[in-house]
N, C-alpha and C. Protein backbone atom coordinates (compact mmCIF):
# COMPACT_ATOMS: atom_id res chain seq x y z
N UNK A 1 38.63 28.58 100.22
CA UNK A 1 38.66 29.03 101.59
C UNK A 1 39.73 30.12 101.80
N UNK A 2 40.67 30.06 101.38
CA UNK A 2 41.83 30.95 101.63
C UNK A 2 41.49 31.84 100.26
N UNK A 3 42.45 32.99 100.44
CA UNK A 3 42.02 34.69 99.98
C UNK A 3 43.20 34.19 98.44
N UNK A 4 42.45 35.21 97.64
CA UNK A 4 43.03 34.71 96.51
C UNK A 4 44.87 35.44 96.34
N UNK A 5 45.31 36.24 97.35
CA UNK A 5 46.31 36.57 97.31
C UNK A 5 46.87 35.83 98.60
N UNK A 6 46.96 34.62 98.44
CA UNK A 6 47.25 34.27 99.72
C UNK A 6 48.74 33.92 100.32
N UNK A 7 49.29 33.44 99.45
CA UNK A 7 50.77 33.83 99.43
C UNK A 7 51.83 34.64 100.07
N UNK A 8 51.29 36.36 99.55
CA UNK A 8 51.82 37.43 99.61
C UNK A 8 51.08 37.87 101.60
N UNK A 9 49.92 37.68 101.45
CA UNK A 9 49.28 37.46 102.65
C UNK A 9 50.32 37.10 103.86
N UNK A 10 50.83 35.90 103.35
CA UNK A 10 51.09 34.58 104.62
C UNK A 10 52.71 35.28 104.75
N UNK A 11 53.40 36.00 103.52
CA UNK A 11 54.63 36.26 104.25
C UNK A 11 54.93 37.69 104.31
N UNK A 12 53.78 38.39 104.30
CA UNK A 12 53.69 39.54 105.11
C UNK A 12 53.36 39.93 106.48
N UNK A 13 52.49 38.54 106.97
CA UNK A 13 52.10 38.43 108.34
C UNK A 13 53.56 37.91 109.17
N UNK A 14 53.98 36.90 108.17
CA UNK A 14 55.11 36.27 108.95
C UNK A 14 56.39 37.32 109.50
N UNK A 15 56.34 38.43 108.18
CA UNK A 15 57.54 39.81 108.41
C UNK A 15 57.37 40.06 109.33
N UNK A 16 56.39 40.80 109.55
CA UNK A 16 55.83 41.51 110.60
C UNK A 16 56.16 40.95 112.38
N UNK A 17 55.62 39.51 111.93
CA UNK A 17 55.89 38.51 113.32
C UNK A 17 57.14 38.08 113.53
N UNK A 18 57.59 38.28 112.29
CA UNK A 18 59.51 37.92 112.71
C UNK A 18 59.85 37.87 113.95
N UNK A 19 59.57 39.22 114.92
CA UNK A 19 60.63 39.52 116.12
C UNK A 19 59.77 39.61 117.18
N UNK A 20 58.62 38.95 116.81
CA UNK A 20 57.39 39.31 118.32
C UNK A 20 57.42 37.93 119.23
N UNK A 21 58.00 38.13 120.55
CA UNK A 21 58.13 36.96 121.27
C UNK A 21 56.81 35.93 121.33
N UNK A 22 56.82 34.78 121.77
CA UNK A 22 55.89 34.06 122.50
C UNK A 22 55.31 34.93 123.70
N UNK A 23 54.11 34.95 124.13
CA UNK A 23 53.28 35.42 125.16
C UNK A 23 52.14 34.57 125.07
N UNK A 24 51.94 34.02 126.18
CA UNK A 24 50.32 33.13 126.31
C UNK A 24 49.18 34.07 126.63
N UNK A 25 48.42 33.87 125.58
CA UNK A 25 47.54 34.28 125.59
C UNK A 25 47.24 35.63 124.83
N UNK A 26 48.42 35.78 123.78
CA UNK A 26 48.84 37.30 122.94
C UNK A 26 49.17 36.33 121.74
N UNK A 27 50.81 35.54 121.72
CA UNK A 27 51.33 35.25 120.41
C UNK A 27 51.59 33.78 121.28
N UNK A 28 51.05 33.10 121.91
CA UNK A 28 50.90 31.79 121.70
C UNK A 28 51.03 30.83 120.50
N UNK A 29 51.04 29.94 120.23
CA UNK A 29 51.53 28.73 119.35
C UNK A 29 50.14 28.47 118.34
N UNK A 30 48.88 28.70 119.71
CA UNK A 30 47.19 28.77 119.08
C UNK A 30 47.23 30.00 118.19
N UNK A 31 47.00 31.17 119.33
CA UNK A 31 46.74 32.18 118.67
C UNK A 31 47.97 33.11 117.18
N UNK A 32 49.03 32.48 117.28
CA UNK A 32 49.38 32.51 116.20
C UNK A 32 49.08 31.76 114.73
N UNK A 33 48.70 30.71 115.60
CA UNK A 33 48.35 29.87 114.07
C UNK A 33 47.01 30.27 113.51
N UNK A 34 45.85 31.21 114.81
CA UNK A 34 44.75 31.42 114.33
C UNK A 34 44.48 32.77 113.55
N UNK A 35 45.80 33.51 114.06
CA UNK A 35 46.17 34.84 113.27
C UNK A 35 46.39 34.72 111.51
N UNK A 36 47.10 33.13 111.62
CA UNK A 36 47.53 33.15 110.13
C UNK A 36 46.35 32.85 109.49
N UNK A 37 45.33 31.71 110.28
CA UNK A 37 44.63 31.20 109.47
C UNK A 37 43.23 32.49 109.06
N UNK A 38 43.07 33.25 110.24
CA UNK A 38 42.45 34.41 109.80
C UNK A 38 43.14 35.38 108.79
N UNK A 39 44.41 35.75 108.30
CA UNK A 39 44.81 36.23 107.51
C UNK A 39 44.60 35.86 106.07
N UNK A 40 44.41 34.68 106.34
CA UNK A 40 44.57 33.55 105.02
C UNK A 40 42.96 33.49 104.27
N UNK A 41 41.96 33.55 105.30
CA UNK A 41 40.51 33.05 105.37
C UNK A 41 39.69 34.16 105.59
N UNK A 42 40.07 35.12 106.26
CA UNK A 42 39.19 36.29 106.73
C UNK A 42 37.73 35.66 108.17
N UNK A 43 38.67 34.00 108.23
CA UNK A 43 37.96 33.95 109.71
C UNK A 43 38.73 33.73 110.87
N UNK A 44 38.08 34.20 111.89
CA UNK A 44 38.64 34.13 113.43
C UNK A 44 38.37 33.07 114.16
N UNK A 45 38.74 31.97 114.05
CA UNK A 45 38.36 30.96 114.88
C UNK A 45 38.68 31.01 116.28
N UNK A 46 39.70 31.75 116.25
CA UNK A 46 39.64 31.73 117.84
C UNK A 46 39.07 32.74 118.63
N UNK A 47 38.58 33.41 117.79
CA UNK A 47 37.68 34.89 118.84
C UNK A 47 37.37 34.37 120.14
N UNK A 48 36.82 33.53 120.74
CA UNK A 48 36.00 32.84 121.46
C UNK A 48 37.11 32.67 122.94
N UNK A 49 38.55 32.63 122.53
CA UNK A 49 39.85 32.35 123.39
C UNK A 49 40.73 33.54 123.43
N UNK A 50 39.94 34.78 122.63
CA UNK A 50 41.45 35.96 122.96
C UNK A 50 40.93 36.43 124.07
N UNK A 51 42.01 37.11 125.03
CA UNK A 51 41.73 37.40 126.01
C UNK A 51 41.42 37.02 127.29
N UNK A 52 40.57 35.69 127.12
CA UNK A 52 40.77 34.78 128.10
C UNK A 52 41.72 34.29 128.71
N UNK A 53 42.64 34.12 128.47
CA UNK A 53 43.77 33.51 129.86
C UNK A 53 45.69 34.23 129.35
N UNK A 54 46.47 34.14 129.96
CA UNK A 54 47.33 34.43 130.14
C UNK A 54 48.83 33.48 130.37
N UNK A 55 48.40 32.21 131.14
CA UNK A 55 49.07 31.01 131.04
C UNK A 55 49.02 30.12 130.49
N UNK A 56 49.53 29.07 130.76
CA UNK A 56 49.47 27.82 129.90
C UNK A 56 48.30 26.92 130.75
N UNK A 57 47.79 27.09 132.45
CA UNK A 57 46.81 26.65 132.58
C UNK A 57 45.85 27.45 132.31
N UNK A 58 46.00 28.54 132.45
CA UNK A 58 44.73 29.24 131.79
C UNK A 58 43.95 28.88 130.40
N UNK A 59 45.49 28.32 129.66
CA UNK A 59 44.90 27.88 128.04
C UNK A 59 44.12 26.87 128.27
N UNK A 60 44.60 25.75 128.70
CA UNK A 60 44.26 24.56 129.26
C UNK A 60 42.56 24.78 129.80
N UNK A 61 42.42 25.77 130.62
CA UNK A 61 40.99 25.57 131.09
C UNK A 61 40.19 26.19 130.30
N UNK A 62 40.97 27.53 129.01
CA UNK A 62 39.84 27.41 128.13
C UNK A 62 39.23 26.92 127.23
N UNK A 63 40.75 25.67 127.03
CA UNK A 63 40.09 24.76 126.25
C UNK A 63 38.79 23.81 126.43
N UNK A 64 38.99 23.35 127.87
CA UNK A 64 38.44 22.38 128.77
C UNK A 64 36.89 22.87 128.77
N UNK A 65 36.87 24.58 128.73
CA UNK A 65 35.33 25.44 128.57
C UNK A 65 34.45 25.03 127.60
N UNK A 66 35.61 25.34 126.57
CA UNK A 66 35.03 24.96 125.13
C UNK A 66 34.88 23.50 125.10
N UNK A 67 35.18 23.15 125.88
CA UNK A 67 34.65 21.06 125.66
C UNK A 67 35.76 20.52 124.79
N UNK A 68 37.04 21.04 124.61
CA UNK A 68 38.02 19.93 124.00
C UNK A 68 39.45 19.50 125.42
N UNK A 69 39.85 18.46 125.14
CA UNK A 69 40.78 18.27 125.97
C UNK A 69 42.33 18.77 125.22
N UNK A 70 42.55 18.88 124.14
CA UNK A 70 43.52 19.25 123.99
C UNK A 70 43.62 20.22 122.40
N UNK A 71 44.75 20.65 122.49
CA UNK A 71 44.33 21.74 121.13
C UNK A 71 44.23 21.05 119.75
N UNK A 72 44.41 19.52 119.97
CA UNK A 72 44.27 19.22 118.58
C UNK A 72 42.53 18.70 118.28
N UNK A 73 41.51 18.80 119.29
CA UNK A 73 40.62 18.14 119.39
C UNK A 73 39.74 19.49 118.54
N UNK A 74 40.68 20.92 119.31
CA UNK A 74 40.11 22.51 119.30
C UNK A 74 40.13 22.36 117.77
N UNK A 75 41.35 22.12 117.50
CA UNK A 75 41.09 22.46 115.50
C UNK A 75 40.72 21.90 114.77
N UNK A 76 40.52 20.61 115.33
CA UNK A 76 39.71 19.74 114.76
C UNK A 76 38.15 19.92 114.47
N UNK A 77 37.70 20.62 115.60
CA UNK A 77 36.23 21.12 115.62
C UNK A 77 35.58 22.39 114.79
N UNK A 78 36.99 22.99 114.52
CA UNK A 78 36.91 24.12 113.61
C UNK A 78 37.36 23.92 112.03
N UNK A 79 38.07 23.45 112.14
CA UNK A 79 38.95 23.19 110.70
C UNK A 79 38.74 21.19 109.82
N UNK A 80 37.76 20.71 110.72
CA UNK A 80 37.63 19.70 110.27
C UNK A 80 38.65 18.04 110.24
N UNK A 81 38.32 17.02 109.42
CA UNK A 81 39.61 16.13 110.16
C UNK A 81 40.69 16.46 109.47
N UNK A 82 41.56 15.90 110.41
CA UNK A 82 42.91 15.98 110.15
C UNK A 82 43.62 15.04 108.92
N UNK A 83 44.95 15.96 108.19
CA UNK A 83 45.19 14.80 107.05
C UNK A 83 46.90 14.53 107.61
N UNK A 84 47.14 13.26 106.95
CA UNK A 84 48.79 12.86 107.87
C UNK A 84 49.66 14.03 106.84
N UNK A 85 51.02 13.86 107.76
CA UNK A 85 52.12 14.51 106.68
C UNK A 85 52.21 14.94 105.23
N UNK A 86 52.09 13.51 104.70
CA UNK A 86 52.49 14.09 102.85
C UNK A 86 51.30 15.46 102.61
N UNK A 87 50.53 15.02 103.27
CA UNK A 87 49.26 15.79 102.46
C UNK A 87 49.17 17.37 103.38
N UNK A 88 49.81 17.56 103.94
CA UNK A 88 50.33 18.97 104.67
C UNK A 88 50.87 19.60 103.40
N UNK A 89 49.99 20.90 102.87
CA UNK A 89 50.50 22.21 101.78
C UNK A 89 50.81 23.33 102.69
N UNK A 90 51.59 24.06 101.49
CA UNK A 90 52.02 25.61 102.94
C UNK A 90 51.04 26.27 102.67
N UNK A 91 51.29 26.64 103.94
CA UNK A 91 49.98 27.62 104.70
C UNK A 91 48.88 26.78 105.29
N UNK A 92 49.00 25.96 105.38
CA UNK A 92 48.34 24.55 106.12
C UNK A 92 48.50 24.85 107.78
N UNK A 93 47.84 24.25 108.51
CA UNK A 93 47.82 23.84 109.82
C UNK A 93 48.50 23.09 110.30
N UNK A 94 49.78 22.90 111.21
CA UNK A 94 50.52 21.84 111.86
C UNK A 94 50.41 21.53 112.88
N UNK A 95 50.57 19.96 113.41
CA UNK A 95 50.08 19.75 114.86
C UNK A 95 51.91 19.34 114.86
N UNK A 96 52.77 19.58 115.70
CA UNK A 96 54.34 18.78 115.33
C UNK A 96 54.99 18.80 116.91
N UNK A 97 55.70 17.76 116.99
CA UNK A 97 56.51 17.74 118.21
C UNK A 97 57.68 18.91 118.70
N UNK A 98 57.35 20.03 119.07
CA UNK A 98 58.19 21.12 119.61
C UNK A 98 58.50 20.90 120.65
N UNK A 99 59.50 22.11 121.38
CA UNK A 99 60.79 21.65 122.43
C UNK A 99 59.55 21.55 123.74
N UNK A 100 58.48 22.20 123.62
CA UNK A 100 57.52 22.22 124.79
C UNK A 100 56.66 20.83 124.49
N UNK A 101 56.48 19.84 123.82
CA UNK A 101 55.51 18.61 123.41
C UNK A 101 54.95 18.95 122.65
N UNK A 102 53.57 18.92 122.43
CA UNK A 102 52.87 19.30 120.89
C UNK A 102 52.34 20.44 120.67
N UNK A 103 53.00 21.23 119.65
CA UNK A 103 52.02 22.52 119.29
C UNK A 103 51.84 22.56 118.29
N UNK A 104 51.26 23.48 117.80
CA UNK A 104 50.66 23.85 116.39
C UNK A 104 51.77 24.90 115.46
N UNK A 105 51.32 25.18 114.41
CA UNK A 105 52.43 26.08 113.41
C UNK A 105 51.47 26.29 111.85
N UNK A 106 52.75 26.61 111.52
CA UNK A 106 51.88 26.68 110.04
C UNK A 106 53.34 26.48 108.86
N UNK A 107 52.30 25.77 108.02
CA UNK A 107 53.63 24.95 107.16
C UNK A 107 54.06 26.23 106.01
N UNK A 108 55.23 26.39 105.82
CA UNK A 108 55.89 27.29 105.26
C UNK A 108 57.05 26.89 104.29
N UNK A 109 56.10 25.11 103.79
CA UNK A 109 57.19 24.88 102.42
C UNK A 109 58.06 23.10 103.25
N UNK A 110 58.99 23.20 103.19
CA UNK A 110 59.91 21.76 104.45
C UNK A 110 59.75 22.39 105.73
N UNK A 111 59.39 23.80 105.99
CA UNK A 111 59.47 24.08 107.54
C UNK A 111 58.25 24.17 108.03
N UNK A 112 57.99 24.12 109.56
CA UNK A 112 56.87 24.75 110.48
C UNK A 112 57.34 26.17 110.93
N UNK A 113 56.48 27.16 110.73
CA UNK A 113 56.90 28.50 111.26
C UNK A 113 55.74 28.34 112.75
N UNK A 114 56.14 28.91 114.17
CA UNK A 114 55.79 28.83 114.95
C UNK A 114 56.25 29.93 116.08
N UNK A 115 55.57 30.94 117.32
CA UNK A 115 56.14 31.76 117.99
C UNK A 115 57.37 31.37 119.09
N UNK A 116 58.39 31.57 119.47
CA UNK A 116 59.32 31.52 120.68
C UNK A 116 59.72 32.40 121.34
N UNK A 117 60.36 32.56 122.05
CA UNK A 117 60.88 33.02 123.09
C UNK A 117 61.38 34.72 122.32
N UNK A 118 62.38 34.26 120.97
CA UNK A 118 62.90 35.73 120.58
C UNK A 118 62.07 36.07 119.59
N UNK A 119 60.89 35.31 118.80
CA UNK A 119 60.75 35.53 117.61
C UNK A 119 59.91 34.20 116.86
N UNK A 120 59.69 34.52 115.56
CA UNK A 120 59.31 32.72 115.33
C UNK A 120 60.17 32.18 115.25
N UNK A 121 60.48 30.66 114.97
CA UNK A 121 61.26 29.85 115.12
C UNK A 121 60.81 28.83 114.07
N UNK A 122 61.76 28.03 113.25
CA UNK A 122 61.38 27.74 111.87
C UNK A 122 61.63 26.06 112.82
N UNK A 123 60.78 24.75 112.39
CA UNK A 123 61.36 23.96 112.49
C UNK A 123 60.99 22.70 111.68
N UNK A 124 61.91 21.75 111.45
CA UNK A 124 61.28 20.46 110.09
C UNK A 124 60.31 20.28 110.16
N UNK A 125 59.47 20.13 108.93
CA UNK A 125 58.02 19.29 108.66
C UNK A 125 57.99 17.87 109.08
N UNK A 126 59.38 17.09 109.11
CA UNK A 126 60.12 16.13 109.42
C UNK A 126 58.76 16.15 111.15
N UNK A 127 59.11 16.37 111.56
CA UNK A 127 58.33 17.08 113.55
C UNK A 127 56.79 17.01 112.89
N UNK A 128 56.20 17.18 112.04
CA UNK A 128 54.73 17.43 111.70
C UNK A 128 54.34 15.64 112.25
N UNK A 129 52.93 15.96 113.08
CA UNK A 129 52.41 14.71 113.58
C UNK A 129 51.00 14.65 112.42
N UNK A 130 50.30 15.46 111.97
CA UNK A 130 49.43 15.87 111.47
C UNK A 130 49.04 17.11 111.23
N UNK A 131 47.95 17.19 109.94
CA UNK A 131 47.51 18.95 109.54
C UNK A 131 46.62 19.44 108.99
N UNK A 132 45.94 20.25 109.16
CA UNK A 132 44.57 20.84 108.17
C UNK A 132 44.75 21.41 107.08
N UNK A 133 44.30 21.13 106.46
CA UNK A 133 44.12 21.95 105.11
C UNK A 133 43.31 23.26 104.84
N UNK A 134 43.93 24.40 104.54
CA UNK A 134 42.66 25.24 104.72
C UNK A 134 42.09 25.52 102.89
């Protein structure tokens, strides 16, 4: 599933994203993780949600469009079931307890890489609730 240079891929996207704030509905917590996983895969799972909303209820109701109640139901429908902790590899999918309640990331080794306020923000796998495998 993932590109045979995938590696070099995942921390060239991450350079790049180093210093690009959080924005809903631009570099969100989703649409970042769907950036990686399209980097990784050469698919867009979230095509279906860019552009659509701007807030955090806006996310909320496009999830609600698409028929999931919450974003772990969303990646679930795309990326299949979910596997617990140990079995989280980098460049994997993270569902983990962040300072906002649950968001998503992408595993980058013991850390979750994920968007904030100045930049990404690295935080323990330790926080991982569950994750996809791509």
């Amino acid at each position: 599933m993932r590109c045979e240079n995938w590696p070099t891929v995942l921390n060239d996207l991450l350079e790049q994203r180093r210093s690009t704030p959080f924005q809903w509905g631009e570099n969100d917590c989703a649409l970042f993780t769907a950036d990686v996983v399209e980097a990784l895969t050469g698919v867009d799972y979230a095509a279906d949600f860019r552009g659509r909303y701007s807030s955090v209820i806006g996310s909320v109701r496009s999830l609600a469009k698409a028929g999931h109640s919450n974003i772990e139901q969303a990646i679930t429908a795309v990326l299949g079931e979910p596997v617990e902790p140990p079995f989280i590899k980098r460049g994997d999918v993270c569902l983990f307890a962040g300072g906002e309640g649950m968001t998503v990331g992408i595993c980058v080794g013991v850390m979750i890489v994920s968007p904030a306020a100045a930049g990404l923000q690295w935080s323990p796998m330790s926080l991982a609730v569950r994750g996809w495998n791509l």
